[in-house]
C-alpha atoms as a PDB file:
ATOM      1  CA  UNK A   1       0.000   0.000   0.000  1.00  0.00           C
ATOM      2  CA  UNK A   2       3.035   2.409   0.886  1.00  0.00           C
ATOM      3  CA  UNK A   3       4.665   1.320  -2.256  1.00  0.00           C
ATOM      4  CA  UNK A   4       1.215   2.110  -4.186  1.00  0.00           C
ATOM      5  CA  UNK A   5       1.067   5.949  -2.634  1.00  0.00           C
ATOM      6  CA  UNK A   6       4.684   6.670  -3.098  1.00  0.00           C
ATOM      7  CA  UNK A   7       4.074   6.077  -7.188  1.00  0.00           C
ATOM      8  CA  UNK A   8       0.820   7.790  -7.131  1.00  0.00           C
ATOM      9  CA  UNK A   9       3.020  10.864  -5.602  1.00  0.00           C
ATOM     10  CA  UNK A  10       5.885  11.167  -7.964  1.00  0.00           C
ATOM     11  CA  UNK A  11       3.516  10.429 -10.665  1.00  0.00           C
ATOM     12  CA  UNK A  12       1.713  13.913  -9.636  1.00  0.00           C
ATOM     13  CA  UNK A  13       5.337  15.308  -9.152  1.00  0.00           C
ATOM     14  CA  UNK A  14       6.367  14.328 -12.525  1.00  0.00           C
ATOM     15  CA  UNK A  15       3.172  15.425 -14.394  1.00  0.00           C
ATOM     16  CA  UNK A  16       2.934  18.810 -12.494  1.00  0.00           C
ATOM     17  CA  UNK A  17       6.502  19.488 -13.393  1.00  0.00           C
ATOM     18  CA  UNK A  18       5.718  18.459 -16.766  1.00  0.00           C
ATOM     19  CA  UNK A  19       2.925  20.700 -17.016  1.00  0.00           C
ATOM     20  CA  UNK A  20       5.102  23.518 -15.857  1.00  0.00           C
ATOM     21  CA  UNK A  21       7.148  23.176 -18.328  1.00  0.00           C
ATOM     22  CA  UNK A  22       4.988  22.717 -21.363  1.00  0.00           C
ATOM     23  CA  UNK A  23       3.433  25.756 -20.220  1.00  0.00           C
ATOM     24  CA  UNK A  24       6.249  27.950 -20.274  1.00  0.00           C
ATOM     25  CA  UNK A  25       7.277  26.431 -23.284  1.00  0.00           C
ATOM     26  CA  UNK A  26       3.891  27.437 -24.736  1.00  0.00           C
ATOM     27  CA  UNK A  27       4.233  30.781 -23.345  1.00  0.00           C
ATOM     28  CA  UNK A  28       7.576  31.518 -25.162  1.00  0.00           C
ATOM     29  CA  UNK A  29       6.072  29.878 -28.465  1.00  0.00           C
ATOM     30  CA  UNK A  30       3.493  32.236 -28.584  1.00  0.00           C
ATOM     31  CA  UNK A  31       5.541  35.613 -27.818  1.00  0.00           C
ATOM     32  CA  UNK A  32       7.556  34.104 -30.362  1.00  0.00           C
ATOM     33  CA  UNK A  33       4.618  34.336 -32.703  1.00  0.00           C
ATOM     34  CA  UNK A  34       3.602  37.550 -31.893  1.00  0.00           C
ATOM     35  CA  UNK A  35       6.937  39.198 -32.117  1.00  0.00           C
ATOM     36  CA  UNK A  36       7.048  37.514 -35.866  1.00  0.00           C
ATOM     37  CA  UNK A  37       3.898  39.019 -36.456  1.00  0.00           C
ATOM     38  CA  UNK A  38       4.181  42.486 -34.986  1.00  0.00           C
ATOM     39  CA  UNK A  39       7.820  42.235 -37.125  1.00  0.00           C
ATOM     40  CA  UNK A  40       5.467  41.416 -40.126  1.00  0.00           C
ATOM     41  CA  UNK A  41       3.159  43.685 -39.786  1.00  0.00           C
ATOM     42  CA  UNK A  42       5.746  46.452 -39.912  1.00  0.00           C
ATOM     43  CA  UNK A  43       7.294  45.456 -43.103  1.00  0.00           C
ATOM     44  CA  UNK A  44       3.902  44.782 -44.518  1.00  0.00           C
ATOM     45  CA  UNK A  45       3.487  49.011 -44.324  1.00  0.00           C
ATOM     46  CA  UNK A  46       7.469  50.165 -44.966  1.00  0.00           C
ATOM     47  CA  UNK A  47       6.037  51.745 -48.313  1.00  0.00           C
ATOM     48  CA  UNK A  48       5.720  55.369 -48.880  1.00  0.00           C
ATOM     49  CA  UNK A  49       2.663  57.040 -47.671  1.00  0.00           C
ATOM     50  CA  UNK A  50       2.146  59.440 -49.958  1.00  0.00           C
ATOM     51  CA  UNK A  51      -0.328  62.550 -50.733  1.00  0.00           C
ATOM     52  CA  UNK A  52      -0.227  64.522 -54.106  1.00  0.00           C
ATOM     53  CA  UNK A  53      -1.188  67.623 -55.088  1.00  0.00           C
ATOM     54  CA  UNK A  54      -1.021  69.869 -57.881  1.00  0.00           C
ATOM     55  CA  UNK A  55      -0.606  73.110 -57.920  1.00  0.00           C
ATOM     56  CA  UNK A  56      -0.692  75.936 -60.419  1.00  0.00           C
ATOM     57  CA  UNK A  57       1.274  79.494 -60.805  1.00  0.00           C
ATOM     58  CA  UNK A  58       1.877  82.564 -62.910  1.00  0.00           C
ATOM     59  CA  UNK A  59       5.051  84.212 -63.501  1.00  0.00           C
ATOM     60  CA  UNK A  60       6.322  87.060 -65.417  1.00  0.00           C
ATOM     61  CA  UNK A  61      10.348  87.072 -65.724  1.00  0.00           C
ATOM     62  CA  UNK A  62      12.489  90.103 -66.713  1.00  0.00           C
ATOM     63  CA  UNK A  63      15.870  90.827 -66.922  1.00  0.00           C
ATOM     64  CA  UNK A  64      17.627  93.687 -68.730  1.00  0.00           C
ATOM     65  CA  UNK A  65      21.499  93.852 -69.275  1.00  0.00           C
ATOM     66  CA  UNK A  66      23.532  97.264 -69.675  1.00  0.00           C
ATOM     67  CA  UNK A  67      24.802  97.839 -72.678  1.00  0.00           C
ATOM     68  CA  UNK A  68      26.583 101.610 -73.008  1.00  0.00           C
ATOM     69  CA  UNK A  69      25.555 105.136 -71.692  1.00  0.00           C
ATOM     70  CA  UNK A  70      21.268 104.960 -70.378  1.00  0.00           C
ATOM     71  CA  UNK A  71      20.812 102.258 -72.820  1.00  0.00           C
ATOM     72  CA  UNK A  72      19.408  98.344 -71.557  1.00  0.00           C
ATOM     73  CA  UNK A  73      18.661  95.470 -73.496  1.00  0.00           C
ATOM     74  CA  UNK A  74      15.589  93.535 -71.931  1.00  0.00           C
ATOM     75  CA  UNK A  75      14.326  90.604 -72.471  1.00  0.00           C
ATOM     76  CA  UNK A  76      11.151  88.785 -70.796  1.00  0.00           C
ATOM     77  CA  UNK A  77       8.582  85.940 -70.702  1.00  0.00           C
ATOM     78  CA  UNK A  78       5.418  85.066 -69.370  1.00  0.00           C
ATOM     79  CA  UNK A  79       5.618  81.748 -67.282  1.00  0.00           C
ATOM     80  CA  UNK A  80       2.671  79.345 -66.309  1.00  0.00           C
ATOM     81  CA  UNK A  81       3.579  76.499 -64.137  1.00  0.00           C
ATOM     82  CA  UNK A  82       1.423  73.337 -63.223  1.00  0.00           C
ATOM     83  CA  UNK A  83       3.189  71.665 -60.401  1.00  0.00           C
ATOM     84  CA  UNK A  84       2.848  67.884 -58.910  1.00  0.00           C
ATOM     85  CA  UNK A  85       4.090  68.000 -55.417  1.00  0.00           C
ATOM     86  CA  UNK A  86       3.643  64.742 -53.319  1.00  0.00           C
ATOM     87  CA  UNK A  87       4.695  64.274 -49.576  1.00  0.00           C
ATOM     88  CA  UNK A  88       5.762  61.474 -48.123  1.00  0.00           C
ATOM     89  CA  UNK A  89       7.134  59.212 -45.203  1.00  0.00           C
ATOM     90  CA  UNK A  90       9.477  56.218 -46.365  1.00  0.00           C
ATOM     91  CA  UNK A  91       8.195  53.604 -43.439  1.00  0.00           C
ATOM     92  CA  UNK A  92      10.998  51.282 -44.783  1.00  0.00           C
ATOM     93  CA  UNK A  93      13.263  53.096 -42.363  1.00  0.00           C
ATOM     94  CA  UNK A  94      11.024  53.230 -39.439  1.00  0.00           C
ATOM     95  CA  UNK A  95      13.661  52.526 -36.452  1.00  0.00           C
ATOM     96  CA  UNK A  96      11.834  50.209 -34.018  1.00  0.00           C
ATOM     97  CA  UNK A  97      12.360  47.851 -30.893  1.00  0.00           C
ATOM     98  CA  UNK A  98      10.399  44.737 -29.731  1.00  0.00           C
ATOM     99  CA  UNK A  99      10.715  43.761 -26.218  1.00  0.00           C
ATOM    100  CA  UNK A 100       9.436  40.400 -25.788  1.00  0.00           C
ATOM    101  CA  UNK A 101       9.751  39.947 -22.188  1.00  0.00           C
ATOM    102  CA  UNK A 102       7.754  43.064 -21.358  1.00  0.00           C
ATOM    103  CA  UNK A 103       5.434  43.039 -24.686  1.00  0.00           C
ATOM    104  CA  UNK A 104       6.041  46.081 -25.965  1.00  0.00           C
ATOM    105  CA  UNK A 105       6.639  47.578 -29.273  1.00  0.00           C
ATOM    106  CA  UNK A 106       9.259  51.036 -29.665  1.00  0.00           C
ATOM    107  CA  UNK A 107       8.768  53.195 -32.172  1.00  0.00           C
ATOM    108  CA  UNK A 108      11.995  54.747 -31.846  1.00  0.00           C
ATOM    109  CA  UNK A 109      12.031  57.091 -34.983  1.00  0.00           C
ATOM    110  CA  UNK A 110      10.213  57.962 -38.190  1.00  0.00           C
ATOM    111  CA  UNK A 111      11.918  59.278 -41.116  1.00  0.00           C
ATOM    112  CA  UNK A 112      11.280  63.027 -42.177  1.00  0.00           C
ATOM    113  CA  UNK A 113       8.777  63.530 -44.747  1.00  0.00           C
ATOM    114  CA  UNK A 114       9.857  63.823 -48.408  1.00  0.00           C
ATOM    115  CA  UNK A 115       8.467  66.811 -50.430  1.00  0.00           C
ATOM    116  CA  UNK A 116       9.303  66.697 -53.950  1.00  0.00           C
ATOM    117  CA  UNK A 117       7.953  69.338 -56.581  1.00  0.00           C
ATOM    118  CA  UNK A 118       7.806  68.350 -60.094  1.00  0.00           C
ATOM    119  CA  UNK A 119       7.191  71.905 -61.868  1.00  0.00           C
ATOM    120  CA  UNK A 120       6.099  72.190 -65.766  1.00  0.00           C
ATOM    121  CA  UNK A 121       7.121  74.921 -67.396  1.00  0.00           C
ATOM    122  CA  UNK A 122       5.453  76.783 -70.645  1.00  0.00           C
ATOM    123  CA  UNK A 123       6.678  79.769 -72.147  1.00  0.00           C
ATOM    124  CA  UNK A 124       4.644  82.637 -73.718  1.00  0.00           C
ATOM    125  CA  UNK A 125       5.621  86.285 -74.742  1.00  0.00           C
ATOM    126  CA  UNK A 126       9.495  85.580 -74.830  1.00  0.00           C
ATOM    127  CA  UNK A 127      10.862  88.748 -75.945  1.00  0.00           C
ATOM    128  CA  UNK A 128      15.012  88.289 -76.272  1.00  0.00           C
ATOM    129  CA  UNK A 129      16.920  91.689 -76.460  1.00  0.00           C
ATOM    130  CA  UNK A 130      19.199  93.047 -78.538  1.00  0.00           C
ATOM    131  CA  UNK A 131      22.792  91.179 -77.653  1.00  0.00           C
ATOM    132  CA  UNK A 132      20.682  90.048 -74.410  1.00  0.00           C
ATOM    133  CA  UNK A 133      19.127  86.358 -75.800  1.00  0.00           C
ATOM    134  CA  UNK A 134      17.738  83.720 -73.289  1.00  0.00           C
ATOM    135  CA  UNK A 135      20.044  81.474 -72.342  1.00  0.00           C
ATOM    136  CA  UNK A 136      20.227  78.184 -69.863  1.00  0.00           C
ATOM    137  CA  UNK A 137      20.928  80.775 -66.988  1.00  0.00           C
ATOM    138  CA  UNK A 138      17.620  82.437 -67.442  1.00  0.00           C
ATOM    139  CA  UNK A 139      15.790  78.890 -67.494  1.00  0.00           C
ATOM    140  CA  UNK A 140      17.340  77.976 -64.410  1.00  0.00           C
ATOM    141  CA  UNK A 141      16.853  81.049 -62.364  1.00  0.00           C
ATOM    142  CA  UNK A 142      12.999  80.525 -63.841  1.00  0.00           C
ATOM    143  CA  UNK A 143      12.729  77.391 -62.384  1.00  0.00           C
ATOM    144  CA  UNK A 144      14.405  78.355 -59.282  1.00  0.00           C
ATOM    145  CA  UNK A 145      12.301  81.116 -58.698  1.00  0.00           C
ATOM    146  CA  UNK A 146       8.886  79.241 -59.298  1.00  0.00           C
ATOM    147  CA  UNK A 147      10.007  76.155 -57.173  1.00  0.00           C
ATOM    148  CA  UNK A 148      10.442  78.670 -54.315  1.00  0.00           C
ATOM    149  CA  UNK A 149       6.501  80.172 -55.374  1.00  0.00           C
ATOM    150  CA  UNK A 150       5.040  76.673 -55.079  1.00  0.00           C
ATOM    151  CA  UNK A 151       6.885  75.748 -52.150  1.00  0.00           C
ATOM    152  CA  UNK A 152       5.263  78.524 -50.510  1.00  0.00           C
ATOM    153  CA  UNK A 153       1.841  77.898 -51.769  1.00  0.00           C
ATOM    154  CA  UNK A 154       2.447  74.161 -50.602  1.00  0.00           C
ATOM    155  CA  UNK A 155       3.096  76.136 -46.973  1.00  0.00           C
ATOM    156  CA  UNK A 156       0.090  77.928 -46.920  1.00  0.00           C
ATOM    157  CA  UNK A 157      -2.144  74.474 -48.182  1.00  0.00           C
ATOM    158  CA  UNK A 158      -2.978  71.554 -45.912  1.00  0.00           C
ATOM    159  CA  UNK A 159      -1.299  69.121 -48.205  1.00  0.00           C
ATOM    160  CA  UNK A 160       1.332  68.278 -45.248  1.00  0.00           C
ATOM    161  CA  UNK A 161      -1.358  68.172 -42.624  1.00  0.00           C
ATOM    162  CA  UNK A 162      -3.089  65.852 -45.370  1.00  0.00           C
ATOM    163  CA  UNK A 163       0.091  63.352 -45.422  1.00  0.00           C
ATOM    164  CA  UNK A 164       0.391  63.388 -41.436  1.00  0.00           C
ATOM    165  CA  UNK A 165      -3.197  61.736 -41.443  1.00  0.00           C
ATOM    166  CA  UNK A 166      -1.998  59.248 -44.211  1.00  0.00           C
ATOM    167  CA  UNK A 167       0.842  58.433 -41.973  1.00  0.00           C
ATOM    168  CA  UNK A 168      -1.101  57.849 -38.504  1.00  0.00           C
ATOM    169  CA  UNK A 169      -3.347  55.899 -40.716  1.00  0.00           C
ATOM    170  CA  UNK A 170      -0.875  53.381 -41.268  1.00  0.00           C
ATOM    171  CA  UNK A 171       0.454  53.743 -37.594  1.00  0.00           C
ATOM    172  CA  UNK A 172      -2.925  52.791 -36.375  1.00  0.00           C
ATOM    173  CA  UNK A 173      -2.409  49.543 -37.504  1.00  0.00           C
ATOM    174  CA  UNK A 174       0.601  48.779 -35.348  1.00  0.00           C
ATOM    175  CA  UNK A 175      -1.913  50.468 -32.619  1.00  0.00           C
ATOM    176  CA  UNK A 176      -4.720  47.652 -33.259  1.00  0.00           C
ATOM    177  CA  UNK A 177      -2.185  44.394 -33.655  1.00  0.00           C
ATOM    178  CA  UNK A 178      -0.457  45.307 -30.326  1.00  0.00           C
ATOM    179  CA  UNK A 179      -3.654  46.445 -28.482  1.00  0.00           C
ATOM    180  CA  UNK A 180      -5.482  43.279 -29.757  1.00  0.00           C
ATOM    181  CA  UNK A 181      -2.203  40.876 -28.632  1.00  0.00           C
ATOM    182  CA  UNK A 182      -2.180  42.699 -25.187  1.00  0.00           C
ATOM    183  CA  UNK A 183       0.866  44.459 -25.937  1.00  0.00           C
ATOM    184  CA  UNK A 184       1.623  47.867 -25.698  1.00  0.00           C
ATOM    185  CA  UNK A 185       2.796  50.597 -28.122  1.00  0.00           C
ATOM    186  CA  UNK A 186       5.177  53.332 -27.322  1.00  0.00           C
ATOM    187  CA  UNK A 187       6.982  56.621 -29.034  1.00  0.00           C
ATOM    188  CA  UNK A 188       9.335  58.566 -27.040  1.00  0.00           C
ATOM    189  CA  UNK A 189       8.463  56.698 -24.255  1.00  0.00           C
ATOM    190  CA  UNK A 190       5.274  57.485 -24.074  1.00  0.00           C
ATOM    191  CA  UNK A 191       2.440  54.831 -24.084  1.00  0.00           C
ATOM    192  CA  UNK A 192      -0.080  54.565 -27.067  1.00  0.00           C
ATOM    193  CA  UNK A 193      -2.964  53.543 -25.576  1.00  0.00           C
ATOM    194  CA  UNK A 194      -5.658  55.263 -27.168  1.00  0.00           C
ATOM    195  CA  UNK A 195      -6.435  56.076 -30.780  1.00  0.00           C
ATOM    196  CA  UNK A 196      -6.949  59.491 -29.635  1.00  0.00           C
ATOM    197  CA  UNK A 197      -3.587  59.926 -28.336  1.00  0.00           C
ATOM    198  CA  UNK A 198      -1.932  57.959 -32.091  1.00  0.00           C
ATOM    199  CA  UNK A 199      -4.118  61.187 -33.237  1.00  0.00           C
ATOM    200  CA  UNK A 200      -2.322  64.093 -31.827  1.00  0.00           C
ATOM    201  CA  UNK A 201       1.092  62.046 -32.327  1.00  0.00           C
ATOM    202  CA  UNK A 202       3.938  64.715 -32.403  1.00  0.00           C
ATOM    203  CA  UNK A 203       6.682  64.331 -34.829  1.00  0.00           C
END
């Protein structure tokens, strides 16, 4: 009968310590799984988020050379530009950390956003002077000049507020797959745990 209880104890002994650690095993599996998936996730959205806009301007150019004495040599155009601009966050070099033990995910830095302006240029009204001809220099300044119009238009738009909500759009997804894993989400240090607060994110 002592023989009989003895086995019936190490038999619990053995099974509870086998439980143990098939359950911890099991445990590590599946923040295994969601680290792979959070990891995923990320690299499912490192594309560029990008808005577009287009934007249109008017510009009359003049320039007049000295030639001897009062007398000038002018020469001017009338410029129309129709701009594309776009704006946009390369999420291929998001910096992040995943911290298995404590399930949390650290966004540790987003890229800058891109603004590119692709300006196109027609000419009207080009009236060359006398020994004062258009030349590459004037078509350069031209372009200079209305790149630094539309970038100021571009200021006084909403087309970067308008690529900020593309990019907390895509954010919001790391927000749901860590909130629905029971992990948490962080950005310089400070806990997303609202979609409210992944709203008034500060870059």
């Amino acid at each position: 009968m002592r023989k009989i209880i003895i086995g019936i104890v190490i038999a619990f002994v053995v099974s509870f310590i086998l439980k143990k650690c098939t359950e911890g095993s099991a445990d590590k599996t599946v923040i295994r799984e969601h680290s792979a998936l959070i990891e995923k996730q990320i690299n499912n959205v490192g594309k560029l988020v990008v808005t577009e806009g287009y934007f249109s301007d008017a510009y009359s150019y003049k320039s007049s050379k000295a030639l001897f004495a009062n007398l000038t040599s002018d020469k001017q155009a009338l410029v129309i530009v129709n701009a594309e601009v776009t704006v946009s966050y390369d999420l291929s070099k998001i910096e992040y950390q995943i911290d298995s033990v404590n399930k949390v995910l650290k966004i540790v830095k987003i890229p800058q956003e891109e603004l590119k302006i692709y300006p196109d240029l027609e000419y009207y009204d080009v009236e060359s002077g006398y020994l004062n001809a258009f030349n590459q220099d004037d078509y350069n300044k031209i372009k200079e000049t209305v790149t630094i119009r539309i970038r100021k238009k571009i200021e006084a738009s909403n087309l970067r507020l308008n690529a900020k909500n593309r990019l907390i759009s895509e954010l919001s997804k790391f927000y749901i797959l860590t909130n629905s894993l029971g992990w948490t989400l962080q950005y310089n240090d400070s806990t997303i745990d609202t979609q409210d607060k992944l709203e008034r994110f500060k870059l």
